[in-house]
N, C-alpha and C. Protein backbone atom coordinates (compact mmCIF):
# COMPACT_ATOMS: atom_id res chain seq x y z
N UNK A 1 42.49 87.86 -7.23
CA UNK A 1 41.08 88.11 -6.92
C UNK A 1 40.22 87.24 -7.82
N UNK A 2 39.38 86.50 -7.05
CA UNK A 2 38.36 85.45 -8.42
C UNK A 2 37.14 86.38 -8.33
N UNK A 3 36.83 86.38 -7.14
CA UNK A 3 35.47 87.08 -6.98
C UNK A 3 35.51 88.02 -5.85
N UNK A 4 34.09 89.13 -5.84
CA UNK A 4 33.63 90.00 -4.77
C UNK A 4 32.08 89.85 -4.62
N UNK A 5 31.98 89.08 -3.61
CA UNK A 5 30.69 88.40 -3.30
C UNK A 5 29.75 89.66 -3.52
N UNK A 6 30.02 90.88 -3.26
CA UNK A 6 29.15 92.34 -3.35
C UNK A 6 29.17 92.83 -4.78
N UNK A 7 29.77 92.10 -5.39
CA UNK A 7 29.60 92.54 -6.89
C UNK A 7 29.56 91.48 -7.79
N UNK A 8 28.78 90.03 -7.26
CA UNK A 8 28.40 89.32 -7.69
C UNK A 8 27.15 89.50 -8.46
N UNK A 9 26.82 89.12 -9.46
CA UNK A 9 25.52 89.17 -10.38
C UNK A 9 25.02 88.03 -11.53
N UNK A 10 23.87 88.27 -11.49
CA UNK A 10 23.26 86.79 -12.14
C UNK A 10 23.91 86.10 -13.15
N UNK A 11 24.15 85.03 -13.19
CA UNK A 11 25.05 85.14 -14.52
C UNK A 11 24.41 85.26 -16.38
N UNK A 12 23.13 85.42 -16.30
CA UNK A 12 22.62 85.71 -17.41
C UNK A 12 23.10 87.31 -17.53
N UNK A 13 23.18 87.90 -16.87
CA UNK A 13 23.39 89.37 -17.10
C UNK A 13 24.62 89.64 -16.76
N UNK A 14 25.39 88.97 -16.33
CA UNK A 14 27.09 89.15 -16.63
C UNK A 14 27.35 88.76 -18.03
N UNK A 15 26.72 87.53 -18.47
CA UNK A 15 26.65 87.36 -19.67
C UNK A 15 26.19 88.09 -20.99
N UNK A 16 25.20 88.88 -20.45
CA UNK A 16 24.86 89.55 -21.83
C UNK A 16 25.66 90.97 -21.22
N UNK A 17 25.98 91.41 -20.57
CA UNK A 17 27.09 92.39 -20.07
C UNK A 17 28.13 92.42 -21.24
N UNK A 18 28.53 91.17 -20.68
CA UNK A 18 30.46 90.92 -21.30
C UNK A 18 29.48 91.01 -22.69
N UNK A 19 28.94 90.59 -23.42
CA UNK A 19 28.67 90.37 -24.38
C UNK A 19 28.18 91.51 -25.35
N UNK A 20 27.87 92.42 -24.90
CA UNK A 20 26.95 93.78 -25.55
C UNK A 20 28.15 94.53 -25.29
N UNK A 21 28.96 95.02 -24.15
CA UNK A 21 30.53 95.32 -24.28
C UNK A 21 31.42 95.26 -25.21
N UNK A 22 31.64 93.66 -25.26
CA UNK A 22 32.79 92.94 -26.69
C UNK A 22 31.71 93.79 -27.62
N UNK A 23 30.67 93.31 -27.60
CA UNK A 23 29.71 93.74 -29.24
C UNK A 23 30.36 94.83 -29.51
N UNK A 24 29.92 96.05 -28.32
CA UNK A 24 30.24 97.33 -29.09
C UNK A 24 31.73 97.93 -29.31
N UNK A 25 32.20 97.22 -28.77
CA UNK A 25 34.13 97.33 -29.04
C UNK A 25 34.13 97.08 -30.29
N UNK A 26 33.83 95.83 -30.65
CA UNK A 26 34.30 95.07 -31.99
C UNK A 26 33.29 96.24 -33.11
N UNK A 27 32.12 96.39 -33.08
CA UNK A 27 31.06 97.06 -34.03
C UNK A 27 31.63 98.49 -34.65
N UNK A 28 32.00 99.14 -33.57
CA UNK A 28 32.83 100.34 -33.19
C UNK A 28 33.73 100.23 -33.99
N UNK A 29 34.71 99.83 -33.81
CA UNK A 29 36.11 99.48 -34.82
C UNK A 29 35.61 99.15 -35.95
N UNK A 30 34.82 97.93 -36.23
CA UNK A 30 34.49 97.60 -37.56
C UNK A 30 33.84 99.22 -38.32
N UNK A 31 32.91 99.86 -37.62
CA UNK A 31 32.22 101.19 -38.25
C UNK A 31 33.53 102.03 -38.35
N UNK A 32 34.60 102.24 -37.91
CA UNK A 32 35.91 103.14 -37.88
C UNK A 32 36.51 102.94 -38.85
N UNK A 33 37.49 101.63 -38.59
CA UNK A 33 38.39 101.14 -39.59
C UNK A 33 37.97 100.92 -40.65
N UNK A 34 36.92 99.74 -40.82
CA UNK A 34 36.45 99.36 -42.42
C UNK A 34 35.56 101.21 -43.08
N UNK A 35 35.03 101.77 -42.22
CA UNK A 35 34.03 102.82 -42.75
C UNK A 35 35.09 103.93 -43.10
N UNK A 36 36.39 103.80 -42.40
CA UNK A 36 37.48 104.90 -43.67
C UNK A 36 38.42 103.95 -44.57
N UNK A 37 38.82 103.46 -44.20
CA UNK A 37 39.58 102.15 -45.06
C UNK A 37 38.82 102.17 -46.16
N UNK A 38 37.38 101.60 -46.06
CA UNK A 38 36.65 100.91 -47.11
C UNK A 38 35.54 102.01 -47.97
N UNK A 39 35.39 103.40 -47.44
CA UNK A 39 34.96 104.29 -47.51
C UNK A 39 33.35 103.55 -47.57
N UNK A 40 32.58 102.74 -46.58
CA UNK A 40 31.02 102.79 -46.33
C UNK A 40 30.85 103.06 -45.29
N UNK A 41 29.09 102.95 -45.31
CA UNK A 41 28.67 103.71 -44.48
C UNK A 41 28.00 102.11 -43.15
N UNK A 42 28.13 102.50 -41.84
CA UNK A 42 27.98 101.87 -41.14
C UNK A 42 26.50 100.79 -41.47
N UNK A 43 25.39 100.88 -42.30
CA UNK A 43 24.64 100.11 -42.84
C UNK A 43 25.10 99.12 -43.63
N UNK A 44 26.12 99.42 -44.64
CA UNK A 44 26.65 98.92 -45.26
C UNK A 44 27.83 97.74 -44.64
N UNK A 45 28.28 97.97 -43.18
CA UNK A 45 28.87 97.40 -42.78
C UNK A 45 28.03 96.51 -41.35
N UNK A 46 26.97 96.50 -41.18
CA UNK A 46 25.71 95.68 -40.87
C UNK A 46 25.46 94.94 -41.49
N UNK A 47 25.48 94.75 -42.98
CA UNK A 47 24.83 94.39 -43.96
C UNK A 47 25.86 92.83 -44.38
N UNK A 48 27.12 93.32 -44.12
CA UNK A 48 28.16 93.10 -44.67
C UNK A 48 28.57 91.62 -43.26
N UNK A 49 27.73 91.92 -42.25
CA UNK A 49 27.74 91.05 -40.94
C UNK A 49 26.33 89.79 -41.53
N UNK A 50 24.90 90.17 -42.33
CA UNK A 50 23.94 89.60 -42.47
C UNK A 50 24.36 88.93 -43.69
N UNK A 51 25.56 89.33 -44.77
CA UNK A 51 25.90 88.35 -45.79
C UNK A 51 26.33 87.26 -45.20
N UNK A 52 26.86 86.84 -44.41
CA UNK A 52 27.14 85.77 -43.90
C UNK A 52 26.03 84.21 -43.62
N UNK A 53 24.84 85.14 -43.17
CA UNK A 53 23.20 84.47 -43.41
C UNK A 53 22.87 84.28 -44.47
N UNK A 54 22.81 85.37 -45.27
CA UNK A 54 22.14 86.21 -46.10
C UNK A 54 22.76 85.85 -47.50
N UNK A 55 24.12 86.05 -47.57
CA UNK A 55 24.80 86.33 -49.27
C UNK A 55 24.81 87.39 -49.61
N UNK A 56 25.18 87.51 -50.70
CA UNK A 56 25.09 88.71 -51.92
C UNK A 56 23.90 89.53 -51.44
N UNK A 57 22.74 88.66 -50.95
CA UNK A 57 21.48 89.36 -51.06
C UNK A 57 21.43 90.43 -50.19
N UNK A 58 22.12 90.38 -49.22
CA UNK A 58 21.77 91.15 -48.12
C UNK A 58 22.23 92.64 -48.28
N UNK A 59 22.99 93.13 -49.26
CA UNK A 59 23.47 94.13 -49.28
C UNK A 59 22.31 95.26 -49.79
N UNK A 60 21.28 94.22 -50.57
CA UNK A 60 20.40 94.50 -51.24
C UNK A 60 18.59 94.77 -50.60
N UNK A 61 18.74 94.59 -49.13
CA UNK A 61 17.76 94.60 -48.11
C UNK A 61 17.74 95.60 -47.65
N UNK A 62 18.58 96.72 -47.60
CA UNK A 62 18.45 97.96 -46.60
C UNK A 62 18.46 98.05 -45.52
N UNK A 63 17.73 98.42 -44.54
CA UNK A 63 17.56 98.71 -43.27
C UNK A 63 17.37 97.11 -42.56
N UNK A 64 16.37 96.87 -43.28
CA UNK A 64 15.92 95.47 -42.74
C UNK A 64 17.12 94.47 -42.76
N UNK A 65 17.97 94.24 -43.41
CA UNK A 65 19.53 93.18 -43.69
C UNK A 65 20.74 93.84 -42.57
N UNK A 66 20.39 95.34 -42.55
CA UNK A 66 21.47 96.16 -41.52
C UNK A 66 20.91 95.73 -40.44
N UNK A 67 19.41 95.89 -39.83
CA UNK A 67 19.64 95.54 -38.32
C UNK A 67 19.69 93.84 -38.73
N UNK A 68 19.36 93.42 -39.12
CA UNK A 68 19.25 91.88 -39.01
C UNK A 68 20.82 91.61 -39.07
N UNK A 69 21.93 92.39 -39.92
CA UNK A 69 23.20 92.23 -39.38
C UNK A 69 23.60 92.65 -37.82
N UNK A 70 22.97 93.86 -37.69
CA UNK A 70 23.55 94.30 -36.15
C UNK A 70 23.44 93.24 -35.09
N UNK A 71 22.08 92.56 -35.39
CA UNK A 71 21.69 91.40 -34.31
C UNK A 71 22.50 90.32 -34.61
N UNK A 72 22.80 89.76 -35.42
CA UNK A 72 23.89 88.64 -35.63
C UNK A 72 24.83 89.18 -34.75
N UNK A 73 25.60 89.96 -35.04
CA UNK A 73 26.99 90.77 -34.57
C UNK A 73 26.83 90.70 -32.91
N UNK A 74 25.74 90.95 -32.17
CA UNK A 74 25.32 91.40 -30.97
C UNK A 74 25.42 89.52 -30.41
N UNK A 75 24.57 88.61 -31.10
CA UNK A 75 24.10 87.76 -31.16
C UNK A 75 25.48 86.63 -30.94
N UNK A 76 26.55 87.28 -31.70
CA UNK A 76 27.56 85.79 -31.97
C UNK A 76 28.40 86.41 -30.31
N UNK A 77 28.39 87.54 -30.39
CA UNK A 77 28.97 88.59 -29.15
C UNK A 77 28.82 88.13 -27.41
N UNK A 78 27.61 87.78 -27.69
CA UNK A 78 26.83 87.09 -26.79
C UNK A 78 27.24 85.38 -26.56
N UNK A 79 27.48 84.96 -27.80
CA UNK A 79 27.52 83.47 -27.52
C UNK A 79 28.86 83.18 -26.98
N UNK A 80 29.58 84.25 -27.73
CA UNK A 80 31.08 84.00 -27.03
C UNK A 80 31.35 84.49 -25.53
N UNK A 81 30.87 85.30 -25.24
CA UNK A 81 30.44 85.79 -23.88
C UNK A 81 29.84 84.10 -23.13
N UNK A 82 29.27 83.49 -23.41
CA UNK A 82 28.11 82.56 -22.70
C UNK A 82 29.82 81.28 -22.89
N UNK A 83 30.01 81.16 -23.97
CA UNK A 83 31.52 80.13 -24.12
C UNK A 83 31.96 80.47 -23.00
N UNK A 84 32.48 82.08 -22.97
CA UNK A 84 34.18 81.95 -22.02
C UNK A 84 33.34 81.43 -20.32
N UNK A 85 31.92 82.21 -19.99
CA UNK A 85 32.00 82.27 -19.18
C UNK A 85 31.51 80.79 -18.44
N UNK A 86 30.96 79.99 -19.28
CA UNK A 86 30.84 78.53 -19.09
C UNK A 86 32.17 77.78 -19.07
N UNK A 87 33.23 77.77 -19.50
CA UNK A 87 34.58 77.27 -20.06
C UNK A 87 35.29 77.41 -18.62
N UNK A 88 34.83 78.83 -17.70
CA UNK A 88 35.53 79.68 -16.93
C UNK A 88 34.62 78.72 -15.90
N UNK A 89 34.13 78.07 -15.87
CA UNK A 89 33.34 77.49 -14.36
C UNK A 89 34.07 76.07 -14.50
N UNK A 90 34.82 75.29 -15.54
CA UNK A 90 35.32 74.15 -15.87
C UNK A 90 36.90 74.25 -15.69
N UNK A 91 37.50 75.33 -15.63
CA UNK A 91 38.92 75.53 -16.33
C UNK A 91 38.99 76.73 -15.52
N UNK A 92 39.25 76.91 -13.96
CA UNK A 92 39.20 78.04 -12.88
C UNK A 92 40.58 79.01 -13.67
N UNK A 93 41.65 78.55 -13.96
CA UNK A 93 42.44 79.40 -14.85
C UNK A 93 42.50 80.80 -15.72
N UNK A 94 41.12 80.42 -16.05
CA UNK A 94 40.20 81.41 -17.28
C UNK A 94 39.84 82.86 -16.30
N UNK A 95 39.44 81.99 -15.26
CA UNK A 95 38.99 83.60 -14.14
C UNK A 95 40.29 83.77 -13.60
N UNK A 96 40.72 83.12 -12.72
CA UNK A 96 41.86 83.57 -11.93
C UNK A 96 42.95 84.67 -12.88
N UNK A 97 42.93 84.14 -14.06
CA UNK A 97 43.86 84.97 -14.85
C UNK A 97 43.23 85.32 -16.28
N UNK A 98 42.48 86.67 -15.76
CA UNK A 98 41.66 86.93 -16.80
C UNK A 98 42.12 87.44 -18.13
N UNK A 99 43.55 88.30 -17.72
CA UNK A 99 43.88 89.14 -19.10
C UNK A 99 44.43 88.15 -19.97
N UNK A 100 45.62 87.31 -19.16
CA UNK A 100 46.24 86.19 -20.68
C UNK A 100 44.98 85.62 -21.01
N UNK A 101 43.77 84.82 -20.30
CA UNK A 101 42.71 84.28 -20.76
C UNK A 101 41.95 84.74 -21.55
N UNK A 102 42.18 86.63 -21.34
CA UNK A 102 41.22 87.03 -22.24
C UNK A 102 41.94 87.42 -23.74
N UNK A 103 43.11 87.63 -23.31
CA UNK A 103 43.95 87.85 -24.87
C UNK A 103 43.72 86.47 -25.62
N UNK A 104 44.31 85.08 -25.05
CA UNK A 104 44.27 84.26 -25.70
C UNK A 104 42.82 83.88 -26.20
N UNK A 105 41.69 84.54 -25.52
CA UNK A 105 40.57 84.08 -25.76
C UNK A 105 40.00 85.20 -27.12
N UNK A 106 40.42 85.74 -27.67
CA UNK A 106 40.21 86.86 -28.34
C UNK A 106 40.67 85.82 -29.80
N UNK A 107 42.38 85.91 -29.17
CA UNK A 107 42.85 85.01 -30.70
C UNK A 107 41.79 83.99 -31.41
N UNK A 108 41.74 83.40 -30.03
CA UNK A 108 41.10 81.65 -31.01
C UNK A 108 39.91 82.50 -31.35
N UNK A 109 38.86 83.20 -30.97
CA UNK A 109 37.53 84.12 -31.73
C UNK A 109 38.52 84.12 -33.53
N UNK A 110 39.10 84.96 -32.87
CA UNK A 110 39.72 85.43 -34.34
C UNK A 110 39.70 84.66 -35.62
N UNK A 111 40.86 83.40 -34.66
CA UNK A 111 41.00 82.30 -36.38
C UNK A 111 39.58 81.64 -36.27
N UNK A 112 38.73 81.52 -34.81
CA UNK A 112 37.92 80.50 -35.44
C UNK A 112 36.59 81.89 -36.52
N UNK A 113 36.05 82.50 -36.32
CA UNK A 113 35.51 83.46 -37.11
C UNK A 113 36.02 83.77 -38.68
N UNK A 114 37.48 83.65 -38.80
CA UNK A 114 38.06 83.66 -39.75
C UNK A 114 38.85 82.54 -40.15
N UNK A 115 38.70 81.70 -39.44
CA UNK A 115 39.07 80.50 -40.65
C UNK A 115 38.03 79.37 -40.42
N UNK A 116 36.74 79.50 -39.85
CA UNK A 116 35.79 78.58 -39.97
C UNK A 116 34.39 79.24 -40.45
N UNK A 117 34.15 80.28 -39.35
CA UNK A 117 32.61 81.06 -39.78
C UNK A 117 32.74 81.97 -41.42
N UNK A 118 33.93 82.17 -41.80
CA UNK A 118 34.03 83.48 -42.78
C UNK A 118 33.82 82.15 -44.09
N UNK A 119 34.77 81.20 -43.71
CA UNK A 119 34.46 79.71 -44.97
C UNK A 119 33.43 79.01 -45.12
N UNK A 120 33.03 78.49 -43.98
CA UNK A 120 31.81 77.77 -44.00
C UNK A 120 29.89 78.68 -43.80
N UNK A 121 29.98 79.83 -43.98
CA UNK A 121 28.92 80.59 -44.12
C UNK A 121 28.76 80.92 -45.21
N UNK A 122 27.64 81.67 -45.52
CA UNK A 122 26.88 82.30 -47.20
C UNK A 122 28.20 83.46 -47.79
N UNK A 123 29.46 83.59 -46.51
CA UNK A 123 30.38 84.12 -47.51
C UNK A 123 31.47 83.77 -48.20
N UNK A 124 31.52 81.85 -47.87
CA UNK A 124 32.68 81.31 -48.38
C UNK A 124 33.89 81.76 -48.80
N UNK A 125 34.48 82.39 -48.00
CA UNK A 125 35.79 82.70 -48.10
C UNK A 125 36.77 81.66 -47.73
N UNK A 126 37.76 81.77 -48.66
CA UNK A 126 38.81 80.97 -48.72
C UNK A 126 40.28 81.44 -48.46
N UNK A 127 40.53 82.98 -47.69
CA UNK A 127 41.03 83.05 -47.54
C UNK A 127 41.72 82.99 -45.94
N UNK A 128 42.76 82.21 -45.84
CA UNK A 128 43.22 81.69 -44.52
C UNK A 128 43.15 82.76 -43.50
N UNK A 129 43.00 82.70 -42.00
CA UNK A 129 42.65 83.73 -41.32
C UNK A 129 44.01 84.55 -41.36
N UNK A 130 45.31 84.29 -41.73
CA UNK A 130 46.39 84.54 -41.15
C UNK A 130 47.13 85.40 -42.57
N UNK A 131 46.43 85.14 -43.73
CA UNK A 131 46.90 85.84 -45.04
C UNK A 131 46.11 87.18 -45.57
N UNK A 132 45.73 87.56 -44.62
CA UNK A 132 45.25 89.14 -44.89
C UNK A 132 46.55 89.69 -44.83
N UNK A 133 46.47 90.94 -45.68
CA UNK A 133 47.22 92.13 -45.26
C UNK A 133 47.64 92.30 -44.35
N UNK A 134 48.45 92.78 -44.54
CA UNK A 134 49.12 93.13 -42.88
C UNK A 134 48.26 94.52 -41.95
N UNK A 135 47.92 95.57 -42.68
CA UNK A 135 46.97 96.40 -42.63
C UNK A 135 46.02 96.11 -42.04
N UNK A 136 45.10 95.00 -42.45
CA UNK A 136 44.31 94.57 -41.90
C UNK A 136 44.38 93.47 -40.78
N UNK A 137 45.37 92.59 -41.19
CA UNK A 137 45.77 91.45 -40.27
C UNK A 137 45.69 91.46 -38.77
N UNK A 138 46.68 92.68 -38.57
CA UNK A 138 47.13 93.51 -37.13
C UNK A 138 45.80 93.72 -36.57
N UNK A 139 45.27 94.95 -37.40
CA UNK A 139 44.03 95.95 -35.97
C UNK A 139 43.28 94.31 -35.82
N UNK A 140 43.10 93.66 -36.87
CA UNK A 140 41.50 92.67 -36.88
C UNK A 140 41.79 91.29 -35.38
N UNK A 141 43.36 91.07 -35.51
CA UNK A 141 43.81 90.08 -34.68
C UNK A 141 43.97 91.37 -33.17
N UNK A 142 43.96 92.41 -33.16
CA UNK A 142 44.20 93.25 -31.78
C UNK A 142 43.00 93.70 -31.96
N UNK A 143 41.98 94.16 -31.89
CA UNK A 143 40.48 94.21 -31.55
C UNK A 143 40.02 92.51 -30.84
N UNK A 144 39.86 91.76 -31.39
CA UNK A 144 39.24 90.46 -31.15
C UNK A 144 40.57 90.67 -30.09
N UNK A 145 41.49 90.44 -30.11
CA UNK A 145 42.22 90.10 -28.46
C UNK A 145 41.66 91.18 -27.05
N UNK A 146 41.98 92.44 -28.02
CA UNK A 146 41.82 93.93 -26.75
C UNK A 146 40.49 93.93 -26.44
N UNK A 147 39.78 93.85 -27.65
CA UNK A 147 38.48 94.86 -27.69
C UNK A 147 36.81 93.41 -27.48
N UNK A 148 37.39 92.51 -27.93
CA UNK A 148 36.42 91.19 -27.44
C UNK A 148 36.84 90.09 -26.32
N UNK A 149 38.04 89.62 -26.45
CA UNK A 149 38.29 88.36 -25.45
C UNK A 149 38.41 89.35 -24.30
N UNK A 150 39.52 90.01 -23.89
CA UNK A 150 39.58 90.41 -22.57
C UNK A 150 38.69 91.21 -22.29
N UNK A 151 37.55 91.74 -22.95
CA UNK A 151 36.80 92.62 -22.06
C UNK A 151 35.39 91.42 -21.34
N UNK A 152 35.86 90.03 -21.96
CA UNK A 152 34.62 89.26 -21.95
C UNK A 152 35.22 88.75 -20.44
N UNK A 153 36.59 88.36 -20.59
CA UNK A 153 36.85 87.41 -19.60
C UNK A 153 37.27 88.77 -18.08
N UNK A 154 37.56 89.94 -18.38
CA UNK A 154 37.33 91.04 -17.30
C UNK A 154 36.22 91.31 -16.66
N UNK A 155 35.07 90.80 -17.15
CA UNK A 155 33.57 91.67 -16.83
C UNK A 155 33.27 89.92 -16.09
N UNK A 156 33.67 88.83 -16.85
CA UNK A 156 33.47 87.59 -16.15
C UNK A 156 34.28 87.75 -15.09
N UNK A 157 34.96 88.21 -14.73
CA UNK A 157 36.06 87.50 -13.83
C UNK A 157 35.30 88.59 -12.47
N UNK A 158 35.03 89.65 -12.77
CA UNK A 158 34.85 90.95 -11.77
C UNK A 158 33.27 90.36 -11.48
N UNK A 159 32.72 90.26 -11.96
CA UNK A 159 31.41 90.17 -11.75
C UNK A 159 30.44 88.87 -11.83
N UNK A 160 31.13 87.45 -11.62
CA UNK A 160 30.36 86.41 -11.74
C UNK A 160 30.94 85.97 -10.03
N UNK A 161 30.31 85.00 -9.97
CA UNK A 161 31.45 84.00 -8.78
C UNK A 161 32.10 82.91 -9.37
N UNK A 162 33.02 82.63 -8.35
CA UNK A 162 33.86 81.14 -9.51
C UNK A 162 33.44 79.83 -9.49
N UNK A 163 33.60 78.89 -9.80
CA UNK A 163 33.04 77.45 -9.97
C UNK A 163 33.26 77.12 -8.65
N UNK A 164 33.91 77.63 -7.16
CA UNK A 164 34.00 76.77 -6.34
C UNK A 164 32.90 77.64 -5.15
N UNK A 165 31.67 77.74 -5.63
CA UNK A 165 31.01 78.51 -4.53
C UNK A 165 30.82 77.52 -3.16
């Protein structure tokens, strides 16, 4: 199945669809796992999304650094949403076969977030995407596959049309 012409929709709003979806999968987990794991409180883990802009400083902003994290989070959610589903009008593969597309599309989020955005942002981390804990390693690489790529490239695949209208 590529498409259902009756459940076709604009693609700005398939896009921010898939995208506010992945958001709240991934946000969700992050408020779960890190908020008992790490014992904070979901501001704190907003905040912890705006250090990346922000730095050190942001922990130190309150409310104002938490939503300004939530919107990043919503924001990068979105862009990857706008990637797959542009990628998916070039590379018919991506729709026709949404779940491997969307698993594999989850991974590369993964290392690239964690081994490019986590290094080269205000949080310079240096640690390789692949040398976390194992604890952490697992849920963080199965969220970004389960809970972001395939729900991006499912909501694309069900609800856009394909590149050959």
């Amino acid at each position: 199945m590529i498409s259902n012409p009756s459940r076709t929709l604009n693609p700005l709003l398939v896009i921010l669809i898939a995208g506010l979806v992945a958001g709240f999968f991934d946000i969700t987990y992050a408020c779960v796992f890190f908020g008992i794991r790490n014992q904070v409180s979901p501001t704190r883990i907003f905040q912890s999304v705006a250090r990346g802009a922000l730095g050190q400083s942001a922990f130190a902003g309150g409310l104002k650094t938490a939503l300004l994290g939530l919107f990043f989070h919503f924001l990068i959610a979105v862009i990857w949403a706008t990637l797959f589903y542009l990628a998916g009008r070039f590379v018919p593969f991506m729709i026709e076969h949404a779940v491997i597309s969307g698993l594999i599309y989850g991974l590369c989020i993964y290392l690239f977030m964690y081994g490019i955005v986590m290094r080269y942002s205000a949080i310079h981390s240096q640690v390789p995407p692949w040398r976390y804990p194992w604890a952490v390693l697992i849920p963080n690489i199965l969220i970004h596959m389960l809970g972001i790529g395939l729900p991006i490239a499912v909501i694309v695949r069900n609800f856009s049309t394909h590149g050959n209208e």
